[in-house]
PDB file of N, CA and C in Angstrom:
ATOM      1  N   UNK A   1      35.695   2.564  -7.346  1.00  0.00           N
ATOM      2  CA  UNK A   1      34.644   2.250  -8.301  1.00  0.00           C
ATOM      3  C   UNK A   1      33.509   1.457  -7.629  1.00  0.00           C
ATOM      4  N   UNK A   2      34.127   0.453  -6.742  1.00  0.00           N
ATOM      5  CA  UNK A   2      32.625  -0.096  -6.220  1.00  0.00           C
ATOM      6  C   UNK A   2      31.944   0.719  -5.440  1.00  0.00           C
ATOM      7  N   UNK A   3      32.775   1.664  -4.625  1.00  0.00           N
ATOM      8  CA  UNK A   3      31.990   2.372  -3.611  1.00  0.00           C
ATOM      9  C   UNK A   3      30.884   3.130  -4.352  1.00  0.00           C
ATOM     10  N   UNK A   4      31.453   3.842  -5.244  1.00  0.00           N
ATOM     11  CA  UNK A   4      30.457   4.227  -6.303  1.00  0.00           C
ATOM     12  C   UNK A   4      28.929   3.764  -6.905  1.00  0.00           C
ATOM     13  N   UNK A   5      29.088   2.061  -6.881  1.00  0.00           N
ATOM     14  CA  UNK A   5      28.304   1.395  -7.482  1.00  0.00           C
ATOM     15  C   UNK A   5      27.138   1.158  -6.467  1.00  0.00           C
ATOM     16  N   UNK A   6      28.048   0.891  -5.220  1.00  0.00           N
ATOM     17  CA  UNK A   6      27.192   0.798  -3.898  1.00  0.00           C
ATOM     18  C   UNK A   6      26.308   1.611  -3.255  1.00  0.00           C
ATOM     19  N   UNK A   7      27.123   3.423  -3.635  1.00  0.00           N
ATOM     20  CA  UNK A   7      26.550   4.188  -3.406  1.00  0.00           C
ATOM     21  C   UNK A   7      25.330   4.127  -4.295  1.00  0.00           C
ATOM     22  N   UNK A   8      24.912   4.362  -5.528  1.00  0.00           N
ATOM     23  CA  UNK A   8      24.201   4.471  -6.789  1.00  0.00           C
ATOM     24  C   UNK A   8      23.263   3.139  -6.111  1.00  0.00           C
ATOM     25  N   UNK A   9      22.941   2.234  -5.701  1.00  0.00           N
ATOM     26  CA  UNK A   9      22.075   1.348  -5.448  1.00  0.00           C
ATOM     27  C   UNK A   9      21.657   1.895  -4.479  1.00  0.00           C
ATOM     28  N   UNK A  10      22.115   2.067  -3.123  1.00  0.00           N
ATOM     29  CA  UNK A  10      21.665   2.776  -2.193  1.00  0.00           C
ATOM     30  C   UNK A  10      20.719   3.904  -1.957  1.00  0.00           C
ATOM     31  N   UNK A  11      21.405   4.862  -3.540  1.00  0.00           N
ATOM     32  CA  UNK A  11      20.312   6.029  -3.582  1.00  0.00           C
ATOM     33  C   UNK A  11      18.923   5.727  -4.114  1.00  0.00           C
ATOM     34  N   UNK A  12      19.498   4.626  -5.091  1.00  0.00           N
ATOM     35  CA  UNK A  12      18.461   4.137  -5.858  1.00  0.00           C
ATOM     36  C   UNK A  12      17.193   3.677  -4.584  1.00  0.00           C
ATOM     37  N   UNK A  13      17.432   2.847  -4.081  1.00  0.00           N
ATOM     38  CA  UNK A  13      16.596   2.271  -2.813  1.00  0.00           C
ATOM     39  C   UNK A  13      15.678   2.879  -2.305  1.00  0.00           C
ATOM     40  N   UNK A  14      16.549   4.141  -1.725  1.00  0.00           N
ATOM     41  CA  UNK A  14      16.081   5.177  -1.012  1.00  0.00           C
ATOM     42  C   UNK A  14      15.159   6.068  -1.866  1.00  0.00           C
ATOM     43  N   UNK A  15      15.625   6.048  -2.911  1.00  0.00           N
ATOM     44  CA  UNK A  15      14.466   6.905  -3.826  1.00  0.00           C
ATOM     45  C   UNK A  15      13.508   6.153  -3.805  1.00  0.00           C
ATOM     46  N   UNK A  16      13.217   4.703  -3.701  1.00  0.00           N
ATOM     47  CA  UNK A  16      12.244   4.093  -3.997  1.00  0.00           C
ATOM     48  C   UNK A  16      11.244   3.976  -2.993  1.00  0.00           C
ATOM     49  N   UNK A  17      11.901   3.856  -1.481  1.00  0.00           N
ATOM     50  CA  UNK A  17      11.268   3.984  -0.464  1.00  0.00           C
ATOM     51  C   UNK A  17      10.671   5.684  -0.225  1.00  0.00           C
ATOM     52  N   UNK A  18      11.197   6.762  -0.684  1.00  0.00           N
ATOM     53  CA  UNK A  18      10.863   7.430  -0.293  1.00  0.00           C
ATOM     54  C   UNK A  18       9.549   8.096  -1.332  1.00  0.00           C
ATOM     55  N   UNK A  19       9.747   7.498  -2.630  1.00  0.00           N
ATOM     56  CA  UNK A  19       8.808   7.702  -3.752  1.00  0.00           C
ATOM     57  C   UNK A  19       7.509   7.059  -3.395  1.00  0.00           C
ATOM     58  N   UNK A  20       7.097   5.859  -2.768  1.00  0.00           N
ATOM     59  CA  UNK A  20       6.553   4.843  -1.731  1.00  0.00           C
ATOM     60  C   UNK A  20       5.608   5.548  -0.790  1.00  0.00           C
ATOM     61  N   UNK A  21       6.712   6.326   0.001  1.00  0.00           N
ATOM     62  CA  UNK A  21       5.862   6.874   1.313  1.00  0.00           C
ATOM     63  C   UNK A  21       5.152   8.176   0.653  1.00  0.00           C
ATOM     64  N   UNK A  22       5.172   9.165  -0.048  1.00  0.00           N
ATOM     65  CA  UNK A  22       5.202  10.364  -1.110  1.00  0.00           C
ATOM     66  C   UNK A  22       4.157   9.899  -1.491  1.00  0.00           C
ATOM     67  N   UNK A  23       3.413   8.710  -1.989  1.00  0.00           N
ATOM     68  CA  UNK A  23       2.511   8.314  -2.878  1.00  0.00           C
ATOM     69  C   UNK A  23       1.725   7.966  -1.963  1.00  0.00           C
ATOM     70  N   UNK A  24       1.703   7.290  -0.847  1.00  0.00           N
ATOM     71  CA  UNK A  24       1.046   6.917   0.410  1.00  0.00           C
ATOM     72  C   UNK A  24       0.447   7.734   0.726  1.00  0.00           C
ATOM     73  N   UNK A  25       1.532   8.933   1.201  1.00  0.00           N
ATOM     74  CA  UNK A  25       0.918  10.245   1.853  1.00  0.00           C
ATOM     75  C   UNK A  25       0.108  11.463   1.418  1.00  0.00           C
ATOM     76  N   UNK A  26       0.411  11.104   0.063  1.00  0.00           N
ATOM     77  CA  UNK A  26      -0.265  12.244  -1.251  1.00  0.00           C
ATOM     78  C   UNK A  26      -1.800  11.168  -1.507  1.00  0.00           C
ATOM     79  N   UNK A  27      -1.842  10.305  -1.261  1.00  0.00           N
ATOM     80  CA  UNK A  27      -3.146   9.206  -2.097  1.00  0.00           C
ATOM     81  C   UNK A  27      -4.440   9.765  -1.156  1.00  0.00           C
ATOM     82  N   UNK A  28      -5.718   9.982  -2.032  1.00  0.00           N
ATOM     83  CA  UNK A  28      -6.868   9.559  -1.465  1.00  0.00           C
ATOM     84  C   UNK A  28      -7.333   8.129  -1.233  1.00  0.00           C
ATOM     85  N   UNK A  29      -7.073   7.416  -2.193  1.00  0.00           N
ATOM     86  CA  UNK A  29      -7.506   6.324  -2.254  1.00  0.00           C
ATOM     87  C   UNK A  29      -7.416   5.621  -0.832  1.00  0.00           C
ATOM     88  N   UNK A  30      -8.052   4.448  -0.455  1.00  0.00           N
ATOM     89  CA  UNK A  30      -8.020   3.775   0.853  1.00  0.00           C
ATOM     90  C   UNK A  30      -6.799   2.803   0.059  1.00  0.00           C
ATOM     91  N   UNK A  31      -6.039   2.279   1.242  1.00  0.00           N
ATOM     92  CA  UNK A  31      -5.016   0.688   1.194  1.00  0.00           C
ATOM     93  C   UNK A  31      -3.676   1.436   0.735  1.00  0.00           C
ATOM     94  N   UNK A  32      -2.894   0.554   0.028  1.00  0.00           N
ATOM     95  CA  UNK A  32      -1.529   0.903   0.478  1.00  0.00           C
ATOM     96  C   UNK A  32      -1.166   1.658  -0.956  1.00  0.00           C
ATOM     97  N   UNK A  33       0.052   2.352  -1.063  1.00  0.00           N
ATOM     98  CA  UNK A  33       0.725   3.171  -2.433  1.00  0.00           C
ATOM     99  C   UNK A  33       0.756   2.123  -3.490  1.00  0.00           C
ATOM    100  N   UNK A  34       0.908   0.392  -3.027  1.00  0.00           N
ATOM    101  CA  UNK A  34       1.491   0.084  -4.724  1.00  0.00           C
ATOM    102  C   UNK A  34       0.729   0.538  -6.085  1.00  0.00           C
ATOM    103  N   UNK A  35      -0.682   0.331  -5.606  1.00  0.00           N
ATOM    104  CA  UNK A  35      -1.976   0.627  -6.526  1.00  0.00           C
ATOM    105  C   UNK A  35      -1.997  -0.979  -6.794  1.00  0.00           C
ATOM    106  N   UNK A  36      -1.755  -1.759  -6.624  1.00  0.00           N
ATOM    107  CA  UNK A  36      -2.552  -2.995  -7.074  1.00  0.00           C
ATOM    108  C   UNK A  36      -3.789  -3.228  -6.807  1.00  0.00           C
ATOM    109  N   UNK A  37      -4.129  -2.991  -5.562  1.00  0.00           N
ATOM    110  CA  UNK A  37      -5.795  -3.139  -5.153  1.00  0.00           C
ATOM    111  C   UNK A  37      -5.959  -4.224  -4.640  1.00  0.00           C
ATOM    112  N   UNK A  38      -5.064  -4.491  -4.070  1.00  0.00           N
ATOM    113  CA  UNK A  38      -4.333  -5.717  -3.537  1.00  0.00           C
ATOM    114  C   UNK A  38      -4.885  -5.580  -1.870  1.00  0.00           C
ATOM    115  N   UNK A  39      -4.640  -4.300  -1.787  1.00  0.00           N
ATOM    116  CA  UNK A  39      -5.092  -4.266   0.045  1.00  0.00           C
ATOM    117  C   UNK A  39      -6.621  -2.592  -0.111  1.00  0.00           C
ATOM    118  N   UNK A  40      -7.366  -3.537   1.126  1.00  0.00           N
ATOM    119  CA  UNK A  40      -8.331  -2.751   0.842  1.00  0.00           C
ATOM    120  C   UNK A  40      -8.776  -2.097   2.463  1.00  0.00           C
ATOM    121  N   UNK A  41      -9.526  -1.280   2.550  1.00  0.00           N
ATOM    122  CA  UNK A  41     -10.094  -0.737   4.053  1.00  0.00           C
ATOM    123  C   UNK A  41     -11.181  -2.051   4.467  1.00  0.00           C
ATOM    124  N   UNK A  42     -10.868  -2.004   5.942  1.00  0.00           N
ATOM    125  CA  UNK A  42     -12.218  -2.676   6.510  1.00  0.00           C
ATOM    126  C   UNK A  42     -12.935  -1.409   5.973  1.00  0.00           C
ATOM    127  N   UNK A  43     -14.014  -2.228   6.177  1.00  0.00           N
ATOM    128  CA  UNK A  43     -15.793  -1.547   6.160  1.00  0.00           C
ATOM    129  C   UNK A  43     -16.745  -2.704   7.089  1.00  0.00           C
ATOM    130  N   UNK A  44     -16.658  -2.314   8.236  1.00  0.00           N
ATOM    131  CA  UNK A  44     -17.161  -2.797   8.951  1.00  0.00           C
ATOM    132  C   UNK A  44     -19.267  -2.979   8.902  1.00  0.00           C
ATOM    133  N   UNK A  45     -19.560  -2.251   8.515  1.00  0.00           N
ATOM    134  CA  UNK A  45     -21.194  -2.132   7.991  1.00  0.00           C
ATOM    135  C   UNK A  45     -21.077  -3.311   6.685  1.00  0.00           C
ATOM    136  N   UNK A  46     -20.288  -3.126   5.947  1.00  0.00           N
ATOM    137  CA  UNK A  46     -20.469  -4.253   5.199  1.00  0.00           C
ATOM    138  C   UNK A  46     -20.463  -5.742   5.748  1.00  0.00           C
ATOM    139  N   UNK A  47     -19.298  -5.676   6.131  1.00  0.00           N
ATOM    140  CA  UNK A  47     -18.843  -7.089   7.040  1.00  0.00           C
ATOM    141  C   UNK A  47     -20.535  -7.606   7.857  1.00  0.00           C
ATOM    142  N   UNK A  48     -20.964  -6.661   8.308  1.00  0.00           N
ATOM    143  CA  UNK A  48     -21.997  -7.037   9.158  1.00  0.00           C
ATOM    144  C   UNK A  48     -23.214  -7.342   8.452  1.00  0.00           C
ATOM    145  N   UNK A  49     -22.895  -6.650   7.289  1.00  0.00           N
ATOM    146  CA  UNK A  49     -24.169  -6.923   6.570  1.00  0.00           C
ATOM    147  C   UNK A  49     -24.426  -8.275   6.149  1.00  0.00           C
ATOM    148  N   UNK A  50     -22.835  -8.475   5.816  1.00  0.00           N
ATOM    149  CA  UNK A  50     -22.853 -10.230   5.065  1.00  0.00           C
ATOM    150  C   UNK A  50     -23.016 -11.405   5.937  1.00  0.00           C
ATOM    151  N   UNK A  51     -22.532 -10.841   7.246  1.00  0.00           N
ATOM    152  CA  UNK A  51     -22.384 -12.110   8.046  1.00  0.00           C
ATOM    153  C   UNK A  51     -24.310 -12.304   8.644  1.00  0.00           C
ATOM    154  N   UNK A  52     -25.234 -11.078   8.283  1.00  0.00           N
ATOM    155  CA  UNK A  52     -26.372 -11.263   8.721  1.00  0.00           C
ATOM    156  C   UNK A  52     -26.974 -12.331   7.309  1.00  0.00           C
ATOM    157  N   UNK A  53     -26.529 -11.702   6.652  1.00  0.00           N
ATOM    158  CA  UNK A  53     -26.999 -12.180   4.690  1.00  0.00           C
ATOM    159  C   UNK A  53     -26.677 -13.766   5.157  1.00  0.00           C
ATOM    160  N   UNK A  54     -25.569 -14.163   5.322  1.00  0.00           N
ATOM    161  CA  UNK A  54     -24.995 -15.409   5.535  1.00  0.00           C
ATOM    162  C   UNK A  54     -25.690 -16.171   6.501  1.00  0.00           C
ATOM    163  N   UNK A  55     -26.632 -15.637   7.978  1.00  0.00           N
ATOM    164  CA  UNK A  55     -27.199 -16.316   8.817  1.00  0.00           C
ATOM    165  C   UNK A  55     -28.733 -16.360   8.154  1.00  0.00           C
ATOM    166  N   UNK A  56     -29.060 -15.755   7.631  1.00  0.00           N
ATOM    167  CA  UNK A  56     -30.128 -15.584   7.228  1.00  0.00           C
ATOM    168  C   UNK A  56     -30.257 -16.960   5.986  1.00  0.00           C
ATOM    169  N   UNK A  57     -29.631 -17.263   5.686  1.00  0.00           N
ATOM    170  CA  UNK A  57     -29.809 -18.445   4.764  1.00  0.00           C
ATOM    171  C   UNK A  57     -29.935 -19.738   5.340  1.00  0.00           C
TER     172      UNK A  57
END
């Protein structure tokens, strides 16, 4: 019975990791699968833009 239980978490896991990478690999979006919006792409033209915006003051 536990092996059972152990097994059933295990798959569970694995479904989760593999549901994870599936969503990663299927996404247009830039940054990572969770969808929080939590992680984003550099954009380096921006970056540069601000740090000129920022000297400029």
């Amino acid at each position: 019975m536990q092996e059972i239980l152990i097994l059933l978490i295990f798959l569970a896991a694995v479904a989760y990791l593999v549901r994870m990478f599936w969503r990663q690999a299927k996404s247009n979006e830039p940054g990572c699968a969770k969808g929080c919006g939590g992680c984003s792409t550099l954009n380096p033209d921006l970056i540069e833009k601000q740090i000129k915006a920022a000297n400029r003051k």
